[in-house]
N, C-alpha and C. Protein backbone atom coordinates (compact mmCIF):
# COMPACT_ATOMS: atom_id res chain seq x y z
N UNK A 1 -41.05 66.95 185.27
CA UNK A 1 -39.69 66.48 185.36
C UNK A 1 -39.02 66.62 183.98
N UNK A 2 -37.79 67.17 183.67
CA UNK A 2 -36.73 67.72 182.48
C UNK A 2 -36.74 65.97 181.93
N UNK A 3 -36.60 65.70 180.87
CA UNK A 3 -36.38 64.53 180.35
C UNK A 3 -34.53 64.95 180.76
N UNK A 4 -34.09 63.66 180.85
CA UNK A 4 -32.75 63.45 180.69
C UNK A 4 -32.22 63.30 179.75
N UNK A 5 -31.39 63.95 179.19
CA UNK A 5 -30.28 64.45 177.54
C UNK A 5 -29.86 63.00 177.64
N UNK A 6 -29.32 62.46 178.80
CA UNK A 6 -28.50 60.61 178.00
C UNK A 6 -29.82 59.84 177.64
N UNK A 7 -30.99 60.34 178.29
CA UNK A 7 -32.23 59.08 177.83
C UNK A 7 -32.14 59.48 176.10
N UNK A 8 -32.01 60.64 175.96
CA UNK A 8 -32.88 60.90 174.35
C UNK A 8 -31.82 60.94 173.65
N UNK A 9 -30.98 60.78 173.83
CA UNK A 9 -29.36 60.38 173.45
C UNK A 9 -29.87 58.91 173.14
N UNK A 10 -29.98 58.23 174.32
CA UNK A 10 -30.33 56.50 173.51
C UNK A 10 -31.24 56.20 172.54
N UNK A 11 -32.06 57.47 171.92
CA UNK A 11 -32.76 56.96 170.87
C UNK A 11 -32.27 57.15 169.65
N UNK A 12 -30.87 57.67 169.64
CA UNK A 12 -30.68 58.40 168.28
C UNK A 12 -30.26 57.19 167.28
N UNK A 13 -30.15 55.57 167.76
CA UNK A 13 -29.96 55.12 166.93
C UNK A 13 -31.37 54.36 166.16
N UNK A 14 -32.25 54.95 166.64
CA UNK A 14 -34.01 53.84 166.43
C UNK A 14 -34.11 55.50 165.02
N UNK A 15 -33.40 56.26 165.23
CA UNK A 15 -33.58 57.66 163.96
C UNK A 15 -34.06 57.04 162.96
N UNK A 16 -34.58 57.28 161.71
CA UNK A 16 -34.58 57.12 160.88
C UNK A 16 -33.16 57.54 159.75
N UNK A 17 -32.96 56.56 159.03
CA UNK A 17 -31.61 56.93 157.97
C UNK A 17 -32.20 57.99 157.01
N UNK A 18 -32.96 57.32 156.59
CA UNK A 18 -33.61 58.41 155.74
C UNK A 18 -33.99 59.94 155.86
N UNK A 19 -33.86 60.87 155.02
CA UNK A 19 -33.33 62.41 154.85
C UNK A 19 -34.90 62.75 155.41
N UNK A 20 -35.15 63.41 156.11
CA UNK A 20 -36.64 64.01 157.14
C UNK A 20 -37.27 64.69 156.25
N UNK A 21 -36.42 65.52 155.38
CA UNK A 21 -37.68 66.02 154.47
C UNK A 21 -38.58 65.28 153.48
N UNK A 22 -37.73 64.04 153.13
CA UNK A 22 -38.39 62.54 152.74
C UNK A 22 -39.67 61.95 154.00
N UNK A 23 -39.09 61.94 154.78
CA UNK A 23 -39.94 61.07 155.84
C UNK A 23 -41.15 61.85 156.20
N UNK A 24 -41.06 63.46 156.53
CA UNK A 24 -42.39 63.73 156.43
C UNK A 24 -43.17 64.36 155.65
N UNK A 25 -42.79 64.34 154.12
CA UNK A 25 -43.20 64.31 153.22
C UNK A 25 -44.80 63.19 153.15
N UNK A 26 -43.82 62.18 152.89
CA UNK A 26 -44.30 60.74 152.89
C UNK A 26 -45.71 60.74 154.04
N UNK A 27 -45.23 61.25 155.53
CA UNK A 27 -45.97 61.08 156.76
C UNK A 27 -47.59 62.20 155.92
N UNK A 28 -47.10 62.96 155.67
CA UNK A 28 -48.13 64.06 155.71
C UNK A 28 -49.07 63.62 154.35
N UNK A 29 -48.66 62.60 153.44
CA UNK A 29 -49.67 61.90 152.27
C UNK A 29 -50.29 60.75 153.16
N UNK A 30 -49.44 60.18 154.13
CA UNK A 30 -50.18 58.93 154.64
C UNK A 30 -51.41 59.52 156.19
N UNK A 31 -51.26 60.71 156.05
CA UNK A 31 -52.12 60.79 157.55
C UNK A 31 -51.59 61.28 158.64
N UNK A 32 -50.17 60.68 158.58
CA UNK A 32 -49.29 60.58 159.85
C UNK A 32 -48.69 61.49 160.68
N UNK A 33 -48.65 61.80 161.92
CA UNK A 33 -48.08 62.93 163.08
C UNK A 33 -46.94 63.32 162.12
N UNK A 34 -46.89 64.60 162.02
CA UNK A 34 -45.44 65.48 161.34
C UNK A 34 -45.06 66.70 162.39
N UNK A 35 -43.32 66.63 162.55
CA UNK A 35 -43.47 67.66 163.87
C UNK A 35 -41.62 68.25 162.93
N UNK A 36 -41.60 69.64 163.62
CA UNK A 36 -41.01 70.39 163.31
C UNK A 36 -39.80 70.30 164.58
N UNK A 37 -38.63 70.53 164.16
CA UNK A 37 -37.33 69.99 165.74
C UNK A 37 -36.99 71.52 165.53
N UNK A 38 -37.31 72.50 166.60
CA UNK A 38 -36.28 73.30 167.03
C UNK A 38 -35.21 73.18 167.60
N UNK A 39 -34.08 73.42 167.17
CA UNK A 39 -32.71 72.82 168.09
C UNK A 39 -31.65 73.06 167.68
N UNK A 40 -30.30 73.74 168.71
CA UNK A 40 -29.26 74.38 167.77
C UNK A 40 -28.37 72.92 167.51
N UNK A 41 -27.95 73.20 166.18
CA UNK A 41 -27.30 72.58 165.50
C UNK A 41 -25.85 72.00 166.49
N UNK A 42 -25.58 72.90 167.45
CA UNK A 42 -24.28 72.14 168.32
C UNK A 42 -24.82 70.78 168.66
N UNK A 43 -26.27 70.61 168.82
CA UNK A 43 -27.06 69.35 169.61
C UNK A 43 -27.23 68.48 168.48
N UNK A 44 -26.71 68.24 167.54
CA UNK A 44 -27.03 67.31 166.30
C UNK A 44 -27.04 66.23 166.53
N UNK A 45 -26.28 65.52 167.57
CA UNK A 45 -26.73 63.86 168.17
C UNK A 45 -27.82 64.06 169.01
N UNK A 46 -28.27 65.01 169.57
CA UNK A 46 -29.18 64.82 170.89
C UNK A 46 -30.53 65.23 169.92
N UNK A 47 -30.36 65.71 168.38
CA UNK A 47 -31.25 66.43 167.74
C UNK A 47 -31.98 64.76 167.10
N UNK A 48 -31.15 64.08 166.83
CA UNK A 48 -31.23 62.48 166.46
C UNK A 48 -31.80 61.64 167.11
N UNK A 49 -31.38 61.74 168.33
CA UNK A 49 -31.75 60.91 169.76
C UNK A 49 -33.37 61.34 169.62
N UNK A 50 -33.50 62.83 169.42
CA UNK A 50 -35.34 63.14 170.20
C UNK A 50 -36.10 62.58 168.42
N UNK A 51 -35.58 62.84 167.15
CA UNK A 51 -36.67 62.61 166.56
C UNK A 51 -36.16 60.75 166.46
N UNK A 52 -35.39 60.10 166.68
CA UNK A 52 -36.21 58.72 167.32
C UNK A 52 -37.07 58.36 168.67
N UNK A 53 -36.75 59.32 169.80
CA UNK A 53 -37.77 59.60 170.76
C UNK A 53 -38.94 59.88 169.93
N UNK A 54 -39.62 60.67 169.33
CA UNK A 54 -40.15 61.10 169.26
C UNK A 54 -41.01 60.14 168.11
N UNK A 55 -40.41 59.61 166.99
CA UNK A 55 -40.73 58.13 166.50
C UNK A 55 -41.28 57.44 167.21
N UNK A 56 -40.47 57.27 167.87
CA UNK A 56 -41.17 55.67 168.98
C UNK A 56 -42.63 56.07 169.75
N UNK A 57 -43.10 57.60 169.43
CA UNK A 57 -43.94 58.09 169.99
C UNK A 57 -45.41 58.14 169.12
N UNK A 58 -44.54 57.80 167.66
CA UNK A 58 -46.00 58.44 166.85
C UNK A 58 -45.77 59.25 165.75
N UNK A 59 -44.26 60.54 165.94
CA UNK A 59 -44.48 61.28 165.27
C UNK A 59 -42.95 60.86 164.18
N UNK A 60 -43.36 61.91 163.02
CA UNK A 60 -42.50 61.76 162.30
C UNK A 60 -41.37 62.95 162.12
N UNK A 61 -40.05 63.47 162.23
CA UNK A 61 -39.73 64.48 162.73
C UNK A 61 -39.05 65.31 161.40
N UNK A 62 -38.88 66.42 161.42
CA UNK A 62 -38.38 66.69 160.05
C UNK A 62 -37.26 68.00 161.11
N UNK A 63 -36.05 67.74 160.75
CA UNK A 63 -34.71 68.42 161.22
C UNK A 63 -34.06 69.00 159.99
N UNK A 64 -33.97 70.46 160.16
CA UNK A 64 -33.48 71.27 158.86
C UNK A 64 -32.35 70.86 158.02
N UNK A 65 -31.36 70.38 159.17
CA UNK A 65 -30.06 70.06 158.25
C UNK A 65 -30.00 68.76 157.56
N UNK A 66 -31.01 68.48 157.76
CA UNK A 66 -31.25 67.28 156.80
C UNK A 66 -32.40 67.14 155.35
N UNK A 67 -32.17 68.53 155.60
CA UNK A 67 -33.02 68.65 154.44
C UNK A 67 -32.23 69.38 153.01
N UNK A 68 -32.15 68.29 152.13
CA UNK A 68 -30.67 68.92 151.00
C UNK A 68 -31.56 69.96 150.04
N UNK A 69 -32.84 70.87 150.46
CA UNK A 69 -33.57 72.17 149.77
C UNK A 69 -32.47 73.33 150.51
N UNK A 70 -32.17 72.66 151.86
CA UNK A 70 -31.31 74.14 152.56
C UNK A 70 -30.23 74.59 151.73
N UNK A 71 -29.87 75.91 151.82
CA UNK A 71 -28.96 76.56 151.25
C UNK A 71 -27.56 76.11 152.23
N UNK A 72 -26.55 75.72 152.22
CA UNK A 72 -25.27 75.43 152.28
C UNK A 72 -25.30 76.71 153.04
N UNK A 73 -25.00 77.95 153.32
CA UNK A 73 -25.13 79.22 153.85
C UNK A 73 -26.49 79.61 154.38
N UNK A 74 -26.49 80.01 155.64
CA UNK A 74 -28.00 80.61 156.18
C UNK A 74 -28.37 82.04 155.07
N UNK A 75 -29.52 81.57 154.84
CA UNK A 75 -29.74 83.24 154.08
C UNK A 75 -30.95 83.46 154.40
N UNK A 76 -31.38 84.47 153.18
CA UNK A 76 -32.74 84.75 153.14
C UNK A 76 -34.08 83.17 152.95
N UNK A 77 -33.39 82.42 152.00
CA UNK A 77 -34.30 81.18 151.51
C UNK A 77 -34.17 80.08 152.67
N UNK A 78 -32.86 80.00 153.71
CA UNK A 78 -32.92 79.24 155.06
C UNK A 78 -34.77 79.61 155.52
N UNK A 79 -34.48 80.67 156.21
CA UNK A 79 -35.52 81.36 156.49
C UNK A 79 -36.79 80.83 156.41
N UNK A 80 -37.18 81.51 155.00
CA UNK A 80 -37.94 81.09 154.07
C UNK A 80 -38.76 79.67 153.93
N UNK A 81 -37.83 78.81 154.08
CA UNK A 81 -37.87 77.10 154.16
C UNK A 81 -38.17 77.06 155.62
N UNK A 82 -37.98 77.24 156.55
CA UNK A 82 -38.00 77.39 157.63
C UNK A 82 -39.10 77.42 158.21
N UNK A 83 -39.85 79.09 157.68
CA UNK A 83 -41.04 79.35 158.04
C UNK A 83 -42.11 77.95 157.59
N UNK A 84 -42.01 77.73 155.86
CA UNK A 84 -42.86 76.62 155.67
C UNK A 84 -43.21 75.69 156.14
N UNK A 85 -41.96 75.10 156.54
CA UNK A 85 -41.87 74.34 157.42
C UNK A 85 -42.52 73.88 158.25
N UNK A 86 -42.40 74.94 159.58
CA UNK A 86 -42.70 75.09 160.53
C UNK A 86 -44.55 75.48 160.86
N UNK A 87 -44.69 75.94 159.42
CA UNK A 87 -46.34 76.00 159.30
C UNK A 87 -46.75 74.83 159.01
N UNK A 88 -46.19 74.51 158.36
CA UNK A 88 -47.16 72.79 157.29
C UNK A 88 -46.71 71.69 158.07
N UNK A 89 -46.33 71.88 159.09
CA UNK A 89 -45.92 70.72 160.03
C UNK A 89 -47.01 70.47 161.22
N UNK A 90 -47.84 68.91 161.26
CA UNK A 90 -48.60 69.60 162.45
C UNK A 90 -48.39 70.28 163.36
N UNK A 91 -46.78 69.81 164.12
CA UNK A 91 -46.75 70.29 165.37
C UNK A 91 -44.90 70.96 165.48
N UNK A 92 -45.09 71.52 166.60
CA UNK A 92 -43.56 71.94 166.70
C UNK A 92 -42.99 71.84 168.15
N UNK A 93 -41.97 71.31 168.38
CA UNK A 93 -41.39 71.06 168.96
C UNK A 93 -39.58 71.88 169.37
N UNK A 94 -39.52 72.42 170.59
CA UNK A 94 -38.54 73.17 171.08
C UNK A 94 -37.97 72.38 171.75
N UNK A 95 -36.33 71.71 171.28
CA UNK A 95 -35.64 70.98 172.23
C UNK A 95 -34.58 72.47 173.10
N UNK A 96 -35.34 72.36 174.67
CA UNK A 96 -34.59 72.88 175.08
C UNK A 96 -33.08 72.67 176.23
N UNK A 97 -32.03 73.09 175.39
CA UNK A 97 -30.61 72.71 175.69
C UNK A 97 -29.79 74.11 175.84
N UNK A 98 -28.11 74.10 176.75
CA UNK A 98 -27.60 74.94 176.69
C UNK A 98 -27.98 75.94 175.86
N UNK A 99 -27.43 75.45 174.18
CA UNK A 99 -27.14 75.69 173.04
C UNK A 99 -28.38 76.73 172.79
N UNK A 100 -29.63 75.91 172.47
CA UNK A 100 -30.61 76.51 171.99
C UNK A 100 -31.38 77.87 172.98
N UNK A 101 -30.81 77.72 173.96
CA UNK A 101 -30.96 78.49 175.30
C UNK A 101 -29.99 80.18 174.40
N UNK A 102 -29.36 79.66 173.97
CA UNK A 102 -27.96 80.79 173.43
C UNK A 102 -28.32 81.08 172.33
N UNK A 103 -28.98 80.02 171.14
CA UNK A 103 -28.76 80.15 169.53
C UNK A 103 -29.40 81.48 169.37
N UNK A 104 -28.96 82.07 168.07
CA UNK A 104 -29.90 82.52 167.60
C UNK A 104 -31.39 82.30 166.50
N UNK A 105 -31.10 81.44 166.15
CA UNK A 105 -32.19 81.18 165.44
C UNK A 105 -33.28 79.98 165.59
N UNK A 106 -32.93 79.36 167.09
CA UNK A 106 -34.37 79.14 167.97
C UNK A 106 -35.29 79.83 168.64
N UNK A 107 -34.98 80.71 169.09
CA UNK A 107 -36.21 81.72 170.22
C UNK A 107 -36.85 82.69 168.39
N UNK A 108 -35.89 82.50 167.42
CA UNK A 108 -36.59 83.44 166.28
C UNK A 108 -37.92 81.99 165.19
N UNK A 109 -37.20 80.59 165.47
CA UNK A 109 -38.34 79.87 165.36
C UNK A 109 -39.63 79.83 166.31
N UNK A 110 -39.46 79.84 167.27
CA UNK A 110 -40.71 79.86 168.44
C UNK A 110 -41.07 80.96 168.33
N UNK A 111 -40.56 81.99 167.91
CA UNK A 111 -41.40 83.23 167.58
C UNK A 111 -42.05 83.06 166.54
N UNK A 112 -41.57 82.55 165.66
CA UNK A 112 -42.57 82.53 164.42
C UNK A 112 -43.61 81.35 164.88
N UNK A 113 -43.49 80.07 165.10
CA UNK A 113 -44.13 79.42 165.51
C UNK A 113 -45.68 79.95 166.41
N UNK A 114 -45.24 80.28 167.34
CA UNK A 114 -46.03 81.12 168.00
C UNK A 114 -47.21 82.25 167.35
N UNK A 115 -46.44 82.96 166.23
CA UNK A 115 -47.85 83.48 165.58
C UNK A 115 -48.49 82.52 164.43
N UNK A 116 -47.96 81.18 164.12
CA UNK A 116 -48.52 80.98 162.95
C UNK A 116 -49.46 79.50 163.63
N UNK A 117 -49.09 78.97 164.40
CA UNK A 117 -49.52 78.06 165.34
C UNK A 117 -50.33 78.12 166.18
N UNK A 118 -51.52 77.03 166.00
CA UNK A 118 -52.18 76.88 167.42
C UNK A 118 -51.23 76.46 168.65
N UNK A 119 -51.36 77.48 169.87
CA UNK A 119 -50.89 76.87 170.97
C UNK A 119 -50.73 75.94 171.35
N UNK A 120 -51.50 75.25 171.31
CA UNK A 120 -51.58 73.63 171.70
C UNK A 120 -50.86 72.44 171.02
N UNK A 121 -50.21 73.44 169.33
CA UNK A 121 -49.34 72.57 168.87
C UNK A 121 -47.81 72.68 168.98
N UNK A 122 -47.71 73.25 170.09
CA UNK A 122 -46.64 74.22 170.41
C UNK A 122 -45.97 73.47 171.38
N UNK A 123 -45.23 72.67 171.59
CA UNK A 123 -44.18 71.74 172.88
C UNK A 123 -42.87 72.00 173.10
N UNK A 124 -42.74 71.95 174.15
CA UNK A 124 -41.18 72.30 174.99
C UNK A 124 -40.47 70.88 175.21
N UNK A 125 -39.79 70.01 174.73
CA UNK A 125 -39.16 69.48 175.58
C UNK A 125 -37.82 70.23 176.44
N UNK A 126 -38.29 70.29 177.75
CA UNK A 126 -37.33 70.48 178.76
C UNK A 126 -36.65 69.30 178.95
N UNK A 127 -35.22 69.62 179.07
CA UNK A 127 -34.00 68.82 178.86
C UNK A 127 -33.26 69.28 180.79
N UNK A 128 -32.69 68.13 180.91
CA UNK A 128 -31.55 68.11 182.29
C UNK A 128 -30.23 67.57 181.66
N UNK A 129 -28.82 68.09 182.04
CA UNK A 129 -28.04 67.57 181.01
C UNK A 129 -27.46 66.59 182.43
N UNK A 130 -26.24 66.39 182.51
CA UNK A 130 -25.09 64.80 182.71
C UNK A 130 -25.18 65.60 184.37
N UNK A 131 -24.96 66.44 184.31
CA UNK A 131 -24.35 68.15 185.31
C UNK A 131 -25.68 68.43 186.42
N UNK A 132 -26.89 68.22 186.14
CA UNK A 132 -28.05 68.24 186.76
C UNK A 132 -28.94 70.07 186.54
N UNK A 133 -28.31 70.52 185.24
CA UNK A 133 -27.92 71.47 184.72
C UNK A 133 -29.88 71.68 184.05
N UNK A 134 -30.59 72.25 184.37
CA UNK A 134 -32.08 72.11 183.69
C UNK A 134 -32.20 73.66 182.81
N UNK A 135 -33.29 73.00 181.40
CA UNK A 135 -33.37 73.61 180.34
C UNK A 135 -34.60 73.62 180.14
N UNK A 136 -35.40 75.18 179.79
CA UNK A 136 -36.67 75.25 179.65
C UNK A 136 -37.39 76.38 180.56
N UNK A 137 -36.78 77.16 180.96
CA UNK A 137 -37.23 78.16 181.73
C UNK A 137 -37.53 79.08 180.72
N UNK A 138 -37.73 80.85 181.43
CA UNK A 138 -37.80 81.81 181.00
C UNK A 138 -39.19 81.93 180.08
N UNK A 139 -39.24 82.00 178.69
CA UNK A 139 -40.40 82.71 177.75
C UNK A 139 -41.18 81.18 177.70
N UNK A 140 -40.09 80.13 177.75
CA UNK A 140 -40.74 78.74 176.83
C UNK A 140 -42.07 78.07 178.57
N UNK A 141 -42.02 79.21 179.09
CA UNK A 141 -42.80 78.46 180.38
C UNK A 141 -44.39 79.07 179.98
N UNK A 142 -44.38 79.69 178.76
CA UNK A 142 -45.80 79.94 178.20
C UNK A 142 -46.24 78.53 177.34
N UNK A 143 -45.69 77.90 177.57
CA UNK A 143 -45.81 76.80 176.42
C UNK A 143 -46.14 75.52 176.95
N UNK A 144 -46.83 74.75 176.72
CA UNK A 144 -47.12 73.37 176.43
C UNK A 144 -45.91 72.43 176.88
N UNK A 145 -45.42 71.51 177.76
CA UNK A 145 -44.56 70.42 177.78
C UNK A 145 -44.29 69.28 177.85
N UNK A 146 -43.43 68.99 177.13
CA UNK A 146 -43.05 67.14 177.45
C UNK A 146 -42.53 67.09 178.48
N UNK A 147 -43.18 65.86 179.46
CA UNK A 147 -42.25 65.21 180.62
C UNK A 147 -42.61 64.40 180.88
N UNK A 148 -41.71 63.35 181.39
CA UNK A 148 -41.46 61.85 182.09
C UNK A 148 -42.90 61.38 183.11
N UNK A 149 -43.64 60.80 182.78
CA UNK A 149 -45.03 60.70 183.74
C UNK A 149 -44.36 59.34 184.81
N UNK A 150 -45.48 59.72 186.11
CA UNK A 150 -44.99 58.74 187.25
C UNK A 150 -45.49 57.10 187.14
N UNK A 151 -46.16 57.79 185.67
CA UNK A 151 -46.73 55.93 185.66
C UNK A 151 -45.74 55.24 184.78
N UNK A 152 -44.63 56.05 183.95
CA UNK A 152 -44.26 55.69 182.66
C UNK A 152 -44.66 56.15 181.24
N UNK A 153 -43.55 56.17 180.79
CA UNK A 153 -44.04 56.98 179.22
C UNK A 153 -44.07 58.44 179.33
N UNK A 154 -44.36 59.16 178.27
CA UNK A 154 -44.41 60.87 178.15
C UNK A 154 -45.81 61.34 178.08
N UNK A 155 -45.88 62.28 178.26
CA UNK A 155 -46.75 63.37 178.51
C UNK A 155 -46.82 64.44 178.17
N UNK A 156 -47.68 64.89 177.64
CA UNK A 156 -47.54 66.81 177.21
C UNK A 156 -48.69 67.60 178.31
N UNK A 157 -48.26 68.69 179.37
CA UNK A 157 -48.41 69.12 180.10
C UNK A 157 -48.96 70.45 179.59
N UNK A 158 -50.00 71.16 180.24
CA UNK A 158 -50.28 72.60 179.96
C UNK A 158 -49.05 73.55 180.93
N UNK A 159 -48.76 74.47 180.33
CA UNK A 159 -47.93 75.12 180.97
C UNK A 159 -48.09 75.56 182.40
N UNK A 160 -47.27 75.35 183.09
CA UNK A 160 -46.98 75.69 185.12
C UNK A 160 -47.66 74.39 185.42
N UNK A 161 -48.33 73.51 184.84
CA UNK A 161 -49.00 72.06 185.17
C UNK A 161 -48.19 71.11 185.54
N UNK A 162 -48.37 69.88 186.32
CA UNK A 162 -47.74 68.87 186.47
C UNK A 162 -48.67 67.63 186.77
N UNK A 163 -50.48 67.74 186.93
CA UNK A 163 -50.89 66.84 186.12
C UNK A 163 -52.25 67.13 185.03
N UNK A 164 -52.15 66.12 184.97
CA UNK A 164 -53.36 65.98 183.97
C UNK A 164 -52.60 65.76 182.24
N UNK A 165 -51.53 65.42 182.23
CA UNK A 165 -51.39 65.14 180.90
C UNK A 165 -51.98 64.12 180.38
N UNK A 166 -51.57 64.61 178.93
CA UNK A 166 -51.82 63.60 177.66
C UNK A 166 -50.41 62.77 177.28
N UNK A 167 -50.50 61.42 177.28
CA UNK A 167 -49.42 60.49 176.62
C UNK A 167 -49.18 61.24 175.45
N UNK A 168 -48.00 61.22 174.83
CA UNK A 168 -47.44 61.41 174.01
C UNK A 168 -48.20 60.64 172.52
N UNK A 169 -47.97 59.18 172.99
CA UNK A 169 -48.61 58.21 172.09
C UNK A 169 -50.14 58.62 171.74
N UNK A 170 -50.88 59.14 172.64
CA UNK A 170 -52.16 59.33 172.24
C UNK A 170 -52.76 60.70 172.03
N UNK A 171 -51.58 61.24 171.40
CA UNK A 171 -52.02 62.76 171.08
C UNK A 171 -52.32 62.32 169.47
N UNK A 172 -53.39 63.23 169.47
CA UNK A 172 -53.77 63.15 167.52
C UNK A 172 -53.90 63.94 167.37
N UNK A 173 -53.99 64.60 165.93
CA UNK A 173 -54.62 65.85 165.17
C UNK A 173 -55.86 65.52 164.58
């Protein structure tokens, strides 16, 4: 089942204030779940909403534009930062929405992701928007997903699966 865009919308105020490249900095000296947000920038409240979802879960989220190393202009060193990123992070995460469905420089993160990543650290959240409008088809159905379990709480699913997940909360590295 698509998580619902107004549920992960209600988390954006549990976010952290603090700048993500701070927070999982910090996470990755203390031990702690560190996850990478794919997501086009049109979604910047719903990008808020999932890494306090995603808080309340365990992990700690690190979102590019909040990181004041980015260049003011996409360039070569965006990139660059990007890739690191996205390696030294345990896990990565694809919020999939209209937007990121369109962006260009999400399907070019999950590509990189994809060769530098174990599979298994590799997650889709599939998104449903207001419209009944569902997000997460096409390439990202090779992938690993978050969804709404019938008992309560989240789940990460093997891809074309619908059971046997793992809680969200009790995923470790």
């Amino acid at each position: 089942m698509p998580i619902p865009q107004y549920s992960l919308l209600s988390y954006a105020s549990q976010a952290p204030s603090q700048r993500s490249a701070a927070i999982v900095n910090e996470a990755k000296r203390a031990g702690r779940q560190t996850a990478f947000l794919s997501h086009s920038h049109k979604d910047a409240e719903l990008a808020k909403g999932v890494q306090g979802f995603l808080q309340a879960q365990g992990w700690d989220v690190y979102i590019d534009w909040e990181d004041t190393t980015m260049p003011d202009t996409p360039d070569r060193r965006t990139a660059q930062r990007i890739q690191e990123r996205i390696f030294e992070l345990d896990w990565f995460f694809f919020l999939a929405t209209d937007n990121s469905m369109k962006s260009r420089w999400c399907p070019w993160e999950i590509g990189y992701a994809d060769g530098k990543k174990p599979l298994n650290s590799i997650l889709i959240l599939k998104t449903i928007d207001n419209y009944g409008n569902y997000y997460g088809n096409e390439y990202l159905q090779l992938y690993r997903y978050v969804s709404a379990t019938t008992v309560g709480g989240y789940a990460a699913y093997e891809a074309a699966q619908q059971e046997g997940g793992i809680f969200l909360k009790d995923m470790r590295r």
